[in-house]
Structure formats: C-alpha cells, structure tokens
Protein backbone atom coordinates (compact mmCIF):
# COMPACT_ATOMS: atom_id res chain seq x y z
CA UNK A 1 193.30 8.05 83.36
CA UNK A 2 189.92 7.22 83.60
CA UNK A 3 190.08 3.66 82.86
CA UNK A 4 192.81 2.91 85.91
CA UNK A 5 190.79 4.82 88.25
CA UNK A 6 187.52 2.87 87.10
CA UNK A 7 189.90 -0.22 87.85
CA UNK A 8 191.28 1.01 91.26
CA UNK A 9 186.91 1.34 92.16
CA UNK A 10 186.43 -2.09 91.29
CA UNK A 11 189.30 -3.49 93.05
CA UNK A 12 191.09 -4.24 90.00
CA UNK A 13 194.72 -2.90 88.78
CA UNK A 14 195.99 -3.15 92.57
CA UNK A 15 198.65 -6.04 93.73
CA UNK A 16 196.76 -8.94 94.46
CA UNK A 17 197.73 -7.98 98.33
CA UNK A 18 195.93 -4.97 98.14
CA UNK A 19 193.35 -5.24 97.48
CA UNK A 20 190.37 -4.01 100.07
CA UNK A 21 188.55 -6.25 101.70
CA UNK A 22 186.36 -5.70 104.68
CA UNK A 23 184.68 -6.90 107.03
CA UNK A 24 180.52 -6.75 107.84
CA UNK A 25 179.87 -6.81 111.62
CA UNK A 26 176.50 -7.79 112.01
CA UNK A 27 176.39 -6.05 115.63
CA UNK A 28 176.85 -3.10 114.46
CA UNK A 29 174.03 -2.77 111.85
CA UNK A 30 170.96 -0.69 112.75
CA UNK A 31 168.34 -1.24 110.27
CA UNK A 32 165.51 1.14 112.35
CA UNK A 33 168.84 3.88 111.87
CA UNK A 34 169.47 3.33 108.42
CA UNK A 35 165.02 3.54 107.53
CA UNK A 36 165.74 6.49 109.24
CA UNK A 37 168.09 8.54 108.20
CA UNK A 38 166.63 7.50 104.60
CA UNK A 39 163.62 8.95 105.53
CA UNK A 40 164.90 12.56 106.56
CA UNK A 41 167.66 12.85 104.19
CA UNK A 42 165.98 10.47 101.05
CA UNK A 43 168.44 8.28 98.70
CA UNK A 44 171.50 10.23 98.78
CA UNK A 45 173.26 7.06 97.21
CA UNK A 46 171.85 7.44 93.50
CA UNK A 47 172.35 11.24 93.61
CA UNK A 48 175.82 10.85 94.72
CA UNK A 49 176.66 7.94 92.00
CA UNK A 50 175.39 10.29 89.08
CA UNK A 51 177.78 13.20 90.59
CA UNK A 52 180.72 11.30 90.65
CA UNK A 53 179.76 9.14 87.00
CA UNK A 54 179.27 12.94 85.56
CA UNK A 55 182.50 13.86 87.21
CA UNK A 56 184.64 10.81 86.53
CA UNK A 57 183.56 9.81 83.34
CA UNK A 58 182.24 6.47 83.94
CA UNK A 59 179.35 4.37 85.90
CA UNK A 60 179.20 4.34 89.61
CA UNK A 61 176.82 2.49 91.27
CA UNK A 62 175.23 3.36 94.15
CA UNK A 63 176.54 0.38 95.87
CA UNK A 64 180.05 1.27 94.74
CA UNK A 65 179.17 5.08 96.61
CA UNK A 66 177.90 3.18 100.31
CA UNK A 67 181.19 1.02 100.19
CA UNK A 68 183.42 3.85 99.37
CA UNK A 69 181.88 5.59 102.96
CA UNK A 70 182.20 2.59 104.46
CA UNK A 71 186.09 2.95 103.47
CA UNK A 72 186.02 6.72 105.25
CA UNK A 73 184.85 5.27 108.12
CA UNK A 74 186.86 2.28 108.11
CA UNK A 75 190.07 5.19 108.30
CA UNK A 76 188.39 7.22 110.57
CA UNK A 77 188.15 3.90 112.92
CA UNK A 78 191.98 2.45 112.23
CA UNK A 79 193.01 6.62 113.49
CA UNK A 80 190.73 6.50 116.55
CA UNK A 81 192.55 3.30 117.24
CA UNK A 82 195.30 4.26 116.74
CA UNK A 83 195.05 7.74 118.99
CA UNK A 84 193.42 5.79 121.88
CA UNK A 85 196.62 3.55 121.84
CA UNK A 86 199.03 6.54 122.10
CA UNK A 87 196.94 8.36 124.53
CA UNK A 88 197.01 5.33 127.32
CA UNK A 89 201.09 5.47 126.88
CA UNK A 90 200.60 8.88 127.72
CA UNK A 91 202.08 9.51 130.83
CA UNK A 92 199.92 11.58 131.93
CA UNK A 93 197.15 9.15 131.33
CA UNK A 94 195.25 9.88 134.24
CA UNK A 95 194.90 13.65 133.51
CA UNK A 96 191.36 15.14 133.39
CA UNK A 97 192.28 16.63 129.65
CA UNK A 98 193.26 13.07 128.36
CA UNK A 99 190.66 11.05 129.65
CA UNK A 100 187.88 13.66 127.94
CA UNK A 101 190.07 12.74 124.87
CA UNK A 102 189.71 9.26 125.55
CA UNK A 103 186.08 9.80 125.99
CA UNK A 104 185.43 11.96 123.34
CA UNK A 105 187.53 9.47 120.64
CA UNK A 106 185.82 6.47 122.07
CA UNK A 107 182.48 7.77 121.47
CA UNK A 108 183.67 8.86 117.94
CA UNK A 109 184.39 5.08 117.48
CA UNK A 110 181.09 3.88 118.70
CA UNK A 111 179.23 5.81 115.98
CA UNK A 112 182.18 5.27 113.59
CA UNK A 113 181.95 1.39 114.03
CA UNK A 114 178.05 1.70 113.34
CA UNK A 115 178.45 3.93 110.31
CA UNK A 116 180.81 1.99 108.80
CA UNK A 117 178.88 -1.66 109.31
CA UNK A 118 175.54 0.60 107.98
CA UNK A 119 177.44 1.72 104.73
CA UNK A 120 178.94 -1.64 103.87
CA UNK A 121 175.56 -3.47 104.56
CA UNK A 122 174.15 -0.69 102.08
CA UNK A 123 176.96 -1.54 99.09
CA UNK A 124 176.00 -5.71 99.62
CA UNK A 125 172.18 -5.37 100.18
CA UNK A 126 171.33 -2.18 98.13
CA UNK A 127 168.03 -3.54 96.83
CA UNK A 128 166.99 -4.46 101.06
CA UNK A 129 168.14 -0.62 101.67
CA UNK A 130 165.39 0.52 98.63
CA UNK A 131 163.04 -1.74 100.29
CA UNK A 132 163.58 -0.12 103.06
C-alpha cells in the first residue's frame, strides 16, 4: 500500500490524463505575506513532512507538503467557482441573503487564489522560501 500511495504523491501510477498539473499565477504571489507568516508561525513545512513520512512510511519533502496545500486550495477555489455560478442563476439573485453569499464566497476566493499561488511557489522555490 505504501508504495502506490508514494506513487500517487509523485504523480506517478495515475493515467497519463490525470495526472495534476497546475498552474503558478505570478499575480497572486505575496512574498512580504509568505516572510510573514514564516515569521509568526516558523517552518511548518519540514515539521509537517516528518509527520506524514513517520505516518506514511516513506519520504516527504517539504516541497511535496506546500504543493499538496496548494491542491486544498486549488478545490476550495474550483467549489467557490462553482457556488458563485449557481448562486447568479439563482432567481432570487438580487436578494440581500445571496448577494452577502456572493460577497462572502468571493472574498473566500480572493484569499484562496493567493494561498494557493503562495503554496505552489513554496513546492517550486523551497530553497527562496528558506531564504526567506
């Protein structure tokens, strides 16, 4: 078990059309955010890859751990898309409870969007972020 999950992590084992790819959008990266948050909550990275070696059985990188949480966020963004579509074919659009919604999700995207460009600029750049 350990060895296909290892080879699902590297992007291995999966139907060539599968396999994740994604995208870095160089708007969205916030260095002075990502110095930051190093600096209150430290390397969480390397502490994160040892946990999840220990637990799986096998090596993961700290690079491996940002581009994993740039996947969450990646989901998190496709659902906030994909609510903000169904909530303007909401008839009742224009309703006060909807557009707070609206609101509410499209702030959740902003920060989503910046997260998720932070974390995959982390998994390609990891020595930069140490730098940092």
């Amino acid at each position: 078990m350990p060895n296909e999950v290892e080879k699902l992590l590297n992007g291995r084992g999966l139907p060539k059309k599968e396999v994740l790819t994604l995208e870095l959008n160089m708007n969205y990266i916030c260095k002075k955010t990502i110095q930051q948050r190093k600096s209150i909550y430290g390397d969480s990275f390397k502490e994160i890859a040892r946990l999840e070696s220990e637990y799986l059985g096998f090596k993961i990188t700290p690079q491996q751990v940002a581009y994993k949480l740039a996947i969450l966020k990646k989901v998190r963004i496709d659902f906030i898309k994909s609510r903000l579509l169904e909530l303007r074919d909401n008839p009742r659009f224009s309703d006060y409870d909807i557009q707070i919604q609206i609101k509410d999700l499209n702030s959740g995207l902003e920060d989503s969007q910046k997260d998720y460009s932070n974390y995959l600029w982390i998994s390609q750049n990891y020595a930069e972020y140490e730098a940092l």
